[in-house]
C-alpha atoms as a PDB file:
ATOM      1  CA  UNK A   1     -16.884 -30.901  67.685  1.00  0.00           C
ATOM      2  CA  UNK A   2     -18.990 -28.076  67.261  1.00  0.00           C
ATOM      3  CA  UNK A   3     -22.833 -28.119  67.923  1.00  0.00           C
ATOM      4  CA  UNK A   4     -24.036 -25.859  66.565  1.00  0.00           C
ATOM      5  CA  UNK A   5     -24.349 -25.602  62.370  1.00  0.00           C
ATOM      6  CA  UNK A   6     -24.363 -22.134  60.907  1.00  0.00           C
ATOM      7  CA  UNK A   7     -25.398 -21.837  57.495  1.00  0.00           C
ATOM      8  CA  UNK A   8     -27.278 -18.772  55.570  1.00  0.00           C
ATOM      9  CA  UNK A   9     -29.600 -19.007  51.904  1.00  0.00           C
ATOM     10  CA  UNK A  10     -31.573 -16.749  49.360  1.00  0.00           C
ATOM     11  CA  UNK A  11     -28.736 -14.709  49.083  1.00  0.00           C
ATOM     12  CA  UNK A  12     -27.332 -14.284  53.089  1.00  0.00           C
ATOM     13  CA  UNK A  13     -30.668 -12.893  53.657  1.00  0.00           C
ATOM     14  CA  UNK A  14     -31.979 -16.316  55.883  1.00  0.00           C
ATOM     15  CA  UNK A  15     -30.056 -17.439  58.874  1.00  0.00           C
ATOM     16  CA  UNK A  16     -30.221 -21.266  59.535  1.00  0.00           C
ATOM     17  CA  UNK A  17     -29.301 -22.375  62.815  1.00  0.00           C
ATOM     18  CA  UNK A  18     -29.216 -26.020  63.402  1.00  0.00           C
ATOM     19  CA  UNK A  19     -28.430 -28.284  66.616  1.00  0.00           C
ATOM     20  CA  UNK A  20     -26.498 -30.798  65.898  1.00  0.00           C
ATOM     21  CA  UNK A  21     -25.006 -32.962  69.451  1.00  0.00           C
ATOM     22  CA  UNK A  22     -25.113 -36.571  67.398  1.00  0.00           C
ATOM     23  CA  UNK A  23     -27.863 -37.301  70.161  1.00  0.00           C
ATOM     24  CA  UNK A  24     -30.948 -35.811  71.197  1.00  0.00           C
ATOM     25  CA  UNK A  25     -29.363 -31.854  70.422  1.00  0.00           C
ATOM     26  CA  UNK A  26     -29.118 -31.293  74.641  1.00  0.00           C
ATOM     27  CA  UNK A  27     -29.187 -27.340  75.465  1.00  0.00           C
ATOM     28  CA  UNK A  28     -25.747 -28.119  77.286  1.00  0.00           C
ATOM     29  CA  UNK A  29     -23.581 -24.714  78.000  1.00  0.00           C
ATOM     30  CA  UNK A  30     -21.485 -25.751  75.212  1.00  0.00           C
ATOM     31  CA  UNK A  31     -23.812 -25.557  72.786  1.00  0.00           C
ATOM     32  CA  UNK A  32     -25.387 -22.619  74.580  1.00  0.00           C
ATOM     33  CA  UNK A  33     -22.208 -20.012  73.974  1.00  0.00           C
ATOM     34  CA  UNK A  34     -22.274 -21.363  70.176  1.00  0.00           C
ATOM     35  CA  UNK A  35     -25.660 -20.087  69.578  1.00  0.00           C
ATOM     36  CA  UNK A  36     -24.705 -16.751  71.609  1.00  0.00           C
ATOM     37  CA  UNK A  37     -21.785 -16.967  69.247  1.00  0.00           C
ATOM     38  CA  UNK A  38     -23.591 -17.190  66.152  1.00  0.00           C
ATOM     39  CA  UNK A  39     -26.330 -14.325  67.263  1.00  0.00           C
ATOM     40  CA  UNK A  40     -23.420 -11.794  67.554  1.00  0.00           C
ATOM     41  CA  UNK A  41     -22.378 -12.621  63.832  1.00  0.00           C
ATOM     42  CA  UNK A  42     -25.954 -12.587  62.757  1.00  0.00           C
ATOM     43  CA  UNK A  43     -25.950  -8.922  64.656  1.00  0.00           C
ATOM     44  CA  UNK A  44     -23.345  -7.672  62.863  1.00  0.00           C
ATOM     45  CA  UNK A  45     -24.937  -8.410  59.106  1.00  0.00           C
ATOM     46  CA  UNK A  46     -28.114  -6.252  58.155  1.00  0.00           C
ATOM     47  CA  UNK A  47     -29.437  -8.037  55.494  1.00  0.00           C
ATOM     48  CA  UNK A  48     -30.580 -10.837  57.529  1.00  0.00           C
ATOM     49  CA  UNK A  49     -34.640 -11.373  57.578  1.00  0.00           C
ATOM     50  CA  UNK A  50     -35.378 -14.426  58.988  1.00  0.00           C
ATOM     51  CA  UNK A  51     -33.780 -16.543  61.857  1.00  0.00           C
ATOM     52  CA  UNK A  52     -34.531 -20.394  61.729  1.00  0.00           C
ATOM     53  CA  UNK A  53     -34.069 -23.139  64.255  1.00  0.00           C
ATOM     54  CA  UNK A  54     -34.366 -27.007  63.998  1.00  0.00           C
ATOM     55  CA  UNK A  55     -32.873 -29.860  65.161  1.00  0.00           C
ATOM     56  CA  UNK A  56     -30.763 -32.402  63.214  1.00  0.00           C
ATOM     57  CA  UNK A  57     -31.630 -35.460  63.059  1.00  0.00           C
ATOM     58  CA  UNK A  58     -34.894 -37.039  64.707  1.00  0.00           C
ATOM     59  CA  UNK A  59     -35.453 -34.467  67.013  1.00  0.00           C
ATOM     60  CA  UNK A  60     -35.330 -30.711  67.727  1.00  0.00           C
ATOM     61  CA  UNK A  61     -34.417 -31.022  71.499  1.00  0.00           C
ATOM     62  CA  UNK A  62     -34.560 -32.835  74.563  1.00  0.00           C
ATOM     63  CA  UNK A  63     -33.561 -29.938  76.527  1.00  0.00           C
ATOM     64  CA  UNK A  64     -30.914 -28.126  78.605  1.00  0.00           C
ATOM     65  CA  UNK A  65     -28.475 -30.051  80.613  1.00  0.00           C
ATOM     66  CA  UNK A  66     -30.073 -31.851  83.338  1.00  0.00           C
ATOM     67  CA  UNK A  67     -26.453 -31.894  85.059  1.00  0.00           C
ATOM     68  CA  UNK A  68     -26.141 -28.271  85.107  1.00  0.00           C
ATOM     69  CA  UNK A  69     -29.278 -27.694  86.724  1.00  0.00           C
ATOM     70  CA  UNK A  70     -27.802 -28.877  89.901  1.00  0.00           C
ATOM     71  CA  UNK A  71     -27.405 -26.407  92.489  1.00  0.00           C
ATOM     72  CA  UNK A  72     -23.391 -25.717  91.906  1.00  0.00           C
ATOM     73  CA  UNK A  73     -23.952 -24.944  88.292  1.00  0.00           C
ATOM     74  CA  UNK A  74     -27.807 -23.929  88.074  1.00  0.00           C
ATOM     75  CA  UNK A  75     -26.552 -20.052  88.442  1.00  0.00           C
ATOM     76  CA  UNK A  76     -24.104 -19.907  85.442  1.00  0.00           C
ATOM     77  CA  UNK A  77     -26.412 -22.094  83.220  1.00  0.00           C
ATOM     78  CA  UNK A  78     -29.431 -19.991  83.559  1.00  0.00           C
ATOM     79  CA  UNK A  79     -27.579 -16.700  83.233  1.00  0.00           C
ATOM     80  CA  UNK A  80     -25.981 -18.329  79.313  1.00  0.00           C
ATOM     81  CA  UNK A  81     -29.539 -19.710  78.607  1.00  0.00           C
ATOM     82  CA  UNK A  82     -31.637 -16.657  79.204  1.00  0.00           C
ATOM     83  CA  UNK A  83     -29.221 -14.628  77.183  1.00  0.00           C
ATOM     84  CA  UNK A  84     -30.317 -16.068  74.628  1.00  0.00           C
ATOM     85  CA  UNK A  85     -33.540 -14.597  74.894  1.00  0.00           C
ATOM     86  CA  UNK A  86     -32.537 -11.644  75.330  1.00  0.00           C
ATOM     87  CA  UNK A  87     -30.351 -11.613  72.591  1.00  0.00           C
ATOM     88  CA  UNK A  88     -33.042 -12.568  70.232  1.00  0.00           C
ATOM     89  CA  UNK A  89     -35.461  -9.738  71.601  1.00  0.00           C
ATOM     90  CA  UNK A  90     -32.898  -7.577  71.006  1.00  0.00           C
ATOM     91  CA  UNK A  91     -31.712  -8.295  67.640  1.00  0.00           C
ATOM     92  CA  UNK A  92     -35.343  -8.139  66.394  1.00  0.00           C
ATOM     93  CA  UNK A  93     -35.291 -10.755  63.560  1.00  0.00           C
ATOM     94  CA  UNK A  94     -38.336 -12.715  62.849  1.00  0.00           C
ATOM     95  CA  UNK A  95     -37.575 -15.996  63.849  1.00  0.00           C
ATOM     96  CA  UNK A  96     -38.739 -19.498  62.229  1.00  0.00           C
ATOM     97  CA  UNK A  97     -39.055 -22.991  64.588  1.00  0.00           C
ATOM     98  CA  UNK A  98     -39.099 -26.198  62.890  1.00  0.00           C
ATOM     99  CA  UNK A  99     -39.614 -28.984  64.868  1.00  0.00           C
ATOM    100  CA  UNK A 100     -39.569 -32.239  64.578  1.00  0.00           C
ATOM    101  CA  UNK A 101     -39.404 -35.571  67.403  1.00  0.00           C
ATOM    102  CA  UNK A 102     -38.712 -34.420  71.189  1.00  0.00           C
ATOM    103  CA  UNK A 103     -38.857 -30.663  71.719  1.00  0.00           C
ATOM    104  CA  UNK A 104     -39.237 -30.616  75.911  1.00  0.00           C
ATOM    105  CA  UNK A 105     -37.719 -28.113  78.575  1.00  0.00           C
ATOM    106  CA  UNK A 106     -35.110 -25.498  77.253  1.00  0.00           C
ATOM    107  CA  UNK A 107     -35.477 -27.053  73.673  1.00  0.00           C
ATOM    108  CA  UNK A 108     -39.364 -26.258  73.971  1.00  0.00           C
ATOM    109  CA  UNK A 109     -38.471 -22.816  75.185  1.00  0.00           C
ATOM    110  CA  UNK A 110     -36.146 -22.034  72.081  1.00  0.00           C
ATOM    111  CA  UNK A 111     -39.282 -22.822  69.888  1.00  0.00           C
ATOM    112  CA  UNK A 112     -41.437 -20.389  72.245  1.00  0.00           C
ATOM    113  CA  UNK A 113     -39.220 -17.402  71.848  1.00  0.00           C
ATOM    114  CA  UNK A 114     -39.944 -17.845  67.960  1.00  0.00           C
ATOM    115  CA  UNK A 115     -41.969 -15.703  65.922  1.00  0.00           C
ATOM    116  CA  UNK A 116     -43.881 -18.647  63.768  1.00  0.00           C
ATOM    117  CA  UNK A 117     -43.559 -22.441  64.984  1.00  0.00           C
ATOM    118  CA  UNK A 118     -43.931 -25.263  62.230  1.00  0.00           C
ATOM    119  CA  UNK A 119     -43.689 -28.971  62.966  1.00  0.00           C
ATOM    120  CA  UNK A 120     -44.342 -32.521  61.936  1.00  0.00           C
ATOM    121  CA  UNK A 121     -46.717 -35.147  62.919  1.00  0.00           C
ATOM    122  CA  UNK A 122     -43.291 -36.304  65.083  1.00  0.00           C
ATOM    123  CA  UNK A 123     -43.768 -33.294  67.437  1.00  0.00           C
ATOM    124  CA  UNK A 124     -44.205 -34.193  70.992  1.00  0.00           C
ATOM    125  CA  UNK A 125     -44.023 -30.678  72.952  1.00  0.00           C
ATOM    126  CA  UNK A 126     -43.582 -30.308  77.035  1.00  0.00           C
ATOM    127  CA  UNK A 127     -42.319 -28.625  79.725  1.00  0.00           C
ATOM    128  CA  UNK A 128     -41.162 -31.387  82.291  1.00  0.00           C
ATOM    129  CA  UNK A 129     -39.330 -29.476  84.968  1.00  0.00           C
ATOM    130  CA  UNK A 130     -42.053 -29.803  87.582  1.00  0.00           C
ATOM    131  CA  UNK A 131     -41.476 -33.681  87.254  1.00  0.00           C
ATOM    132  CA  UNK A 132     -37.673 -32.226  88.647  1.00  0.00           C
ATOM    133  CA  UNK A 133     -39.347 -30.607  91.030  1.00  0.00           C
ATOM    134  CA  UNK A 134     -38.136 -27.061  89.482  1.00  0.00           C
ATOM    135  CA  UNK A 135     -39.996 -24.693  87.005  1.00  0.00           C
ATOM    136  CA  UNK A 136     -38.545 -23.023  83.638  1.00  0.00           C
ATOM    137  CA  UNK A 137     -38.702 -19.512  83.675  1.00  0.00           C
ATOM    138  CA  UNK A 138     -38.483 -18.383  80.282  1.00  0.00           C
ATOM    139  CA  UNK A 139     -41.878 -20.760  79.922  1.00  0.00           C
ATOM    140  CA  UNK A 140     -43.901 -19.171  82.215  1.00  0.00           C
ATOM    141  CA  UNK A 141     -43.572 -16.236  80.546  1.00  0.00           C
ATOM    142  CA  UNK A 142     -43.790 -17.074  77.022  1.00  0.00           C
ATOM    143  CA  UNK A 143     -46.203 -19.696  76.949  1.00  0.00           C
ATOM    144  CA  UNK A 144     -49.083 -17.669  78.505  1.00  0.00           C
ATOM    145  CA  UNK A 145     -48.575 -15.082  75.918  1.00  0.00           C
ATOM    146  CA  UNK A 146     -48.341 -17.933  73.489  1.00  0.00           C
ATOM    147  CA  UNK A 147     -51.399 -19.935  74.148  1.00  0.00           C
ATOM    148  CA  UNK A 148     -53.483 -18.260  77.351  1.00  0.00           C
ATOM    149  CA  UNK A 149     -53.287 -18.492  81.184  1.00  0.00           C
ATOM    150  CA  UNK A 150     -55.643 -21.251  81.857  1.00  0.00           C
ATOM    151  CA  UNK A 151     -54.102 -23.966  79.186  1.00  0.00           C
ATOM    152  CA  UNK A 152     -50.185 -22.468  79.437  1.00  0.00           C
ATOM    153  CA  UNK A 153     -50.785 -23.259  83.218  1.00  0.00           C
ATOM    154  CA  UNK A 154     -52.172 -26.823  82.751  1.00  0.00           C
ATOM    155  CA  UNK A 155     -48.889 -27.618  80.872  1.00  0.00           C
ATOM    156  CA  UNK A 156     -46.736 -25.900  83.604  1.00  0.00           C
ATOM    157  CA  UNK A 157     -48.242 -27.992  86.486  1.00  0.00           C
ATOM    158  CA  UNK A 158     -48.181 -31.092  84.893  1.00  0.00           C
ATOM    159  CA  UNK A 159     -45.132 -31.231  83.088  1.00  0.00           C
ATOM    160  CA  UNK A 160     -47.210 -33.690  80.197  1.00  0.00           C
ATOM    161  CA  UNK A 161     -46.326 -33.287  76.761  1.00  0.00           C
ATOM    162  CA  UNK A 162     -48.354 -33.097  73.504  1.00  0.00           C
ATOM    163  CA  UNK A 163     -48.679 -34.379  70.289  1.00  0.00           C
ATOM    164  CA  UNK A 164     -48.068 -31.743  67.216  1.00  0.00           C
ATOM    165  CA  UNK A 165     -52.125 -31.984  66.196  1.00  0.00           C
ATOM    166  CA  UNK A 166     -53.022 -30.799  69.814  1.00  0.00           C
ATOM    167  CA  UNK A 167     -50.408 -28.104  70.026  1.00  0.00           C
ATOM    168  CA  UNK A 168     -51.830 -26.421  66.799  1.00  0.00           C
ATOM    169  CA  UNK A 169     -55.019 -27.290  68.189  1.00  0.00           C
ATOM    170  CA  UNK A 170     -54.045 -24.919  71.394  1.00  0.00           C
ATOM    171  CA  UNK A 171     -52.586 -22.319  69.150  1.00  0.00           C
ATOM    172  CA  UNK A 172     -48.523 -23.126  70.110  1.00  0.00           C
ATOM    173  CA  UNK A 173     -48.188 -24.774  66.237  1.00  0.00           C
ATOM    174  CA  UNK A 174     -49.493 -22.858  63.153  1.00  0.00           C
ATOM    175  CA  UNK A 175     -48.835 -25.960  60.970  1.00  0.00           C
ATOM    176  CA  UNK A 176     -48.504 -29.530  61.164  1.00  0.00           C
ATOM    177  CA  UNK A 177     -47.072 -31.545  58.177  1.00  0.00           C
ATOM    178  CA  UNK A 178     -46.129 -35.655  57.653  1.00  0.00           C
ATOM    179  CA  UNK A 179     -43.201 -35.652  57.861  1.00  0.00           C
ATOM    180  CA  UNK A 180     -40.305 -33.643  57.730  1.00  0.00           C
ATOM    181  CA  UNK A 181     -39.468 -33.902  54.674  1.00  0.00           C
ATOM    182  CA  UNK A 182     -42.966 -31.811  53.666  1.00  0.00           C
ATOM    183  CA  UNK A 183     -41.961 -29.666  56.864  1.00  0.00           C
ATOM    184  CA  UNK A 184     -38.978 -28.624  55.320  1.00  0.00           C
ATOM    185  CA  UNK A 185     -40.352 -28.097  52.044  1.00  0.00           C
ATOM    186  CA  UNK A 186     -43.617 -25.641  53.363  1.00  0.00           C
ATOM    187  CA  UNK A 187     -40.729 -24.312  55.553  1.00  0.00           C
ATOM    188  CA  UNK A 188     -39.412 -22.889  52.394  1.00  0.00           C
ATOM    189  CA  UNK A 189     -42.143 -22.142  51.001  1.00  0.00           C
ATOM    190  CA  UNK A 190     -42.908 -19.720  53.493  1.00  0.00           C
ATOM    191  CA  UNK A 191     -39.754 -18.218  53.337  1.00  0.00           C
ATOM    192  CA  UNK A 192     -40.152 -17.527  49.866  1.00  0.00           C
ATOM    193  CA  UNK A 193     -43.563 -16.248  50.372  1.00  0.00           C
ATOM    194  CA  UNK A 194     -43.626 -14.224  53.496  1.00  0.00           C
ATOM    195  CA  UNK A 195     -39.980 -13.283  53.860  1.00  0.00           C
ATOM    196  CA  UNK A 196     -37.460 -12.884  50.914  1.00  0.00           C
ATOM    197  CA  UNK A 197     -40.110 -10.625  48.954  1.00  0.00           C
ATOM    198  CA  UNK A 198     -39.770  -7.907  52.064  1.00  0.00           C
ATOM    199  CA  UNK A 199     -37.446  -5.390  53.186  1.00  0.00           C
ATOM    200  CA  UNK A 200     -35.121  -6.644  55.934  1.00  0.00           C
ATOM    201  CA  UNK A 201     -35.617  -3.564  58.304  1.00  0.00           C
ATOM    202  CA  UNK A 202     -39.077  -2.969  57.145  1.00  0.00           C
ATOM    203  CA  UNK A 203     -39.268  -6.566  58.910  1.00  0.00           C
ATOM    204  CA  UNK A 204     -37.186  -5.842  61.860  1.00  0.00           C
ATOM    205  CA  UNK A 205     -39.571  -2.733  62.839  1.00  0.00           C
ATOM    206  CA  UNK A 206     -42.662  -5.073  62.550  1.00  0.00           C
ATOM    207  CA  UNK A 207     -40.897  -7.821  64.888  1.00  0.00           C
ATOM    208  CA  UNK A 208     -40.468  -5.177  67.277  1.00  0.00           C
ATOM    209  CA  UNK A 209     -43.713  -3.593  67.290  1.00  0.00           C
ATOM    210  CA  UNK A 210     -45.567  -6.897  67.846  1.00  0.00           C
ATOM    211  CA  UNK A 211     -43.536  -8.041  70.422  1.00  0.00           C
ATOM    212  CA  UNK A 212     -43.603  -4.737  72.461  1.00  0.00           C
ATOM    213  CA  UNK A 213     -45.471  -6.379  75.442  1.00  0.00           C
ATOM    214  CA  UNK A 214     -43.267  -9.528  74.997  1.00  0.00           C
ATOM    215  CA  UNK A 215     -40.233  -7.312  75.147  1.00  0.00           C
ATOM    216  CA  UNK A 216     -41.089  -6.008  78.506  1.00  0.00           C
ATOM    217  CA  UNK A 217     -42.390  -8.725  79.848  1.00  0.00           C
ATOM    218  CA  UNK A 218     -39.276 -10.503  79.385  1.00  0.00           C
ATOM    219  CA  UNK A 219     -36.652  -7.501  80.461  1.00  0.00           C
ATOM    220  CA  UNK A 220     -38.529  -6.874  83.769  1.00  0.00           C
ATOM    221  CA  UNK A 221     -40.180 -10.562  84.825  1.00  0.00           C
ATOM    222  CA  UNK A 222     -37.130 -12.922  83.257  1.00  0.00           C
ATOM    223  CA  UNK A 223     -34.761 -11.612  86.151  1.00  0.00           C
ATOM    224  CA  UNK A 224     -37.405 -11.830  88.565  1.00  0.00           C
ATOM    225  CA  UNK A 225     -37.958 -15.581  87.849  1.00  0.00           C
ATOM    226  CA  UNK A 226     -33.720 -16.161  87.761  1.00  0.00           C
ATOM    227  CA  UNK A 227     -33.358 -14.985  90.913  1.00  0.00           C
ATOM    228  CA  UNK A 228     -36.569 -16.875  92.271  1.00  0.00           C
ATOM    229  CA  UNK A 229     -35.222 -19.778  90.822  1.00  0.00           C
ATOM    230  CA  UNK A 230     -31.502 -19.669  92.044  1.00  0.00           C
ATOM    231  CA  UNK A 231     -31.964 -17.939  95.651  1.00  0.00           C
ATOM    232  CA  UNK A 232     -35.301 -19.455  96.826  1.00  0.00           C
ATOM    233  CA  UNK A 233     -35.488 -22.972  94.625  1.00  0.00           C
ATOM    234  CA  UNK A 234     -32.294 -23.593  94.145  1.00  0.00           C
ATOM    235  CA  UNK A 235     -32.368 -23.722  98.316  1.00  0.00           C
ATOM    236  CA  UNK A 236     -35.045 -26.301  98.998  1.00  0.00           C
ATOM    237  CA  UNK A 237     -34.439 -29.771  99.226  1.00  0.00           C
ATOM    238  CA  UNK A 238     -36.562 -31.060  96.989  1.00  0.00           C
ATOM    239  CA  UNK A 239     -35.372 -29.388  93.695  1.00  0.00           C
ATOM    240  CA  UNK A 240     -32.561 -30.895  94.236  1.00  0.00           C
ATOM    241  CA  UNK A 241     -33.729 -34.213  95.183  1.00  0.00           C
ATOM    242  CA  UNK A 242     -35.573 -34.233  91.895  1.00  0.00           C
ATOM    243  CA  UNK A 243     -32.274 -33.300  90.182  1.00  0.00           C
ATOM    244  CA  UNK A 244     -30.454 -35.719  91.833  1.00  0.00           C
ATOM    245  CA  UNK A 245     -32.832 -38.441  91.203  1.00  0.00           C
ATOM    246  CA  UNK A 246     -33.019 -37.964  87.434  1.00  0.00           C
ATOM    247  CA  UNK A 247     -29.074 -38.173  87.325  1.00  0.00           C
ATOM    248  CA  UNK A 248     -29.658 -41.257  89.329  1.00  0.00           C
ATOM    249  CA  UNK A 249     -32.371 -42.895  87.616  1.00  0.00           C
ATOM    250  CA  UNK A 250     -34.759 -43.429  90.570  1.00  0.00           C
ATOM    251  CA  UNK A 251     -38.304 -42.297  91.635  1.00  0.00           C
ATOM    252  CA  UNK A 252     -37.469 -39.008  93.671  1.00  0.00           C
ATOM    253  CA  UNK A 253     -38.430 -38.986  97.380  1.00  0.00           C
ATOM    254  CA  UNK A 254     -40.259 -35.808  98.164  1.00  0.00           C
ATOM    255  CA  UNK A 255     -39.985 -34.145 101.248  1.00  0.00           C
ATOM    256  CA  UNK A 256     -42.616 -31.624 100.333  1.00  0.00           C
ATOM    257  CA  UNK A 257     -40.117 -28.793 101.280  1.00  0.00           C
END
């Protein structure tokens, strides 16, 4: 079963890419090489303006694959994940979040990498990996340029998550609607507004001029932070006692090393 849907509109000019597990749309390395999968077609097609993301059903993510953060597989799945960051970057397509219901860890990292974030009153947004006892690197670079030091920092640390009104509040969201139904709809309205009028490489030009500093942020500190996470982490015993115990259900025991 694939899960990842593919779909395009106004004339092949808007991608739509949907996660779709049946569950709560896991970042899982399956679903991880579809998207990678569906970036290289997207690549390959000039005409397209505008990359969107959601999740079917209730909710847009729950996050990557807590079993493949353990230490055998934690390697392999950040190396898929991030390139999918830089794959974006690279391809320099706007790029359109709508979320609804859960978006935490790796799912709340796809949203980040977005150019414009929309979501419902559903929303809940958070980065729980300290609660695992490890951190998410993509995060802790894009949130700070997202929504400042001091309150990006707060969220890392703490691993809570927020409701949609305080996320726009904080400057993650640009809109909140109901429901998504009326997400949807704006959604489109935007597209039809801000997007289909324009010229697809006019558009590509002005993705990549506002994200210069993102770009290089991201090619020279992502690395950095994958290699902090798998050699150094990865290698304490209490990232993977916090793995472990979420696989097993139970309070972790921290040995504060």
């Amino acid at each position: 079963m694939e899960k990842v849907k593919f779909t395009r509109s106004h004339d092949d000019t808007i991608a739509h890419i949907v996660l779709d597990d049946g569950q709560g749309n896991v970042l899982d390395n399956i679903m991880m090489l579809e998207i990678l999968d569906r970036l290289q077609v997207i690549a390959q097609d000039p005409k397209i303006k505008l990359i969107t993301f959601q999740g079917a059903g209730a909710h847009f993510s729950f996050g990557a694959s807590v079993e493949e953060h353990t230490k055998e597989f934690a390697e392999a799945m950040l190396r898929t994940f991030h390139k999918i960051f830089m794959d974006l970057l690279q391809l320099r397509i706007p790029t359109l979040a709508l979320v609804s219901g859960q978006c935490l860890g790796g799912g709340m990292e796809l949203a980040l990498i977005c150019s414009v974030i929309l979501a419902d009153k559903s929303a809940r947004f958070g980065q729980p990996e300290i609660r695992l006892g490890v951190f998410p690197p993509p995060a802790s670079i894009l949130l700070p340029e997202r929504i400042g030091l001091a309150r990006a920092e707060e969220l890392l640390l703490t691993g809570r998550s927020i409701d949609a009104d305080e996320a726009q509040r904080i400057g993650l969201v640009h809109a909140v609607y109901d429901d998504k139904h009326k997400l949807e709809a704006a959604a489109e309205d935007w597209i039809l507004k801000h997007v289909v009028p324009k010229s697809a490489s006019s558009l590509r030009f002005a993705s990549h001029a506002a994200r210069i500093k993102l770009n290089h942020l991201m090619n020279n500190f992502l690395p950095q932070l994958e290699r902090l996470y798998v050699t150094q982490l990865m290698e304490t015993r209490d990232a993977n006692e916090g793995i472990t115990a979420f696989l097993e259900k139970r309070k972790p025991q921290w040995a504060n090393a």
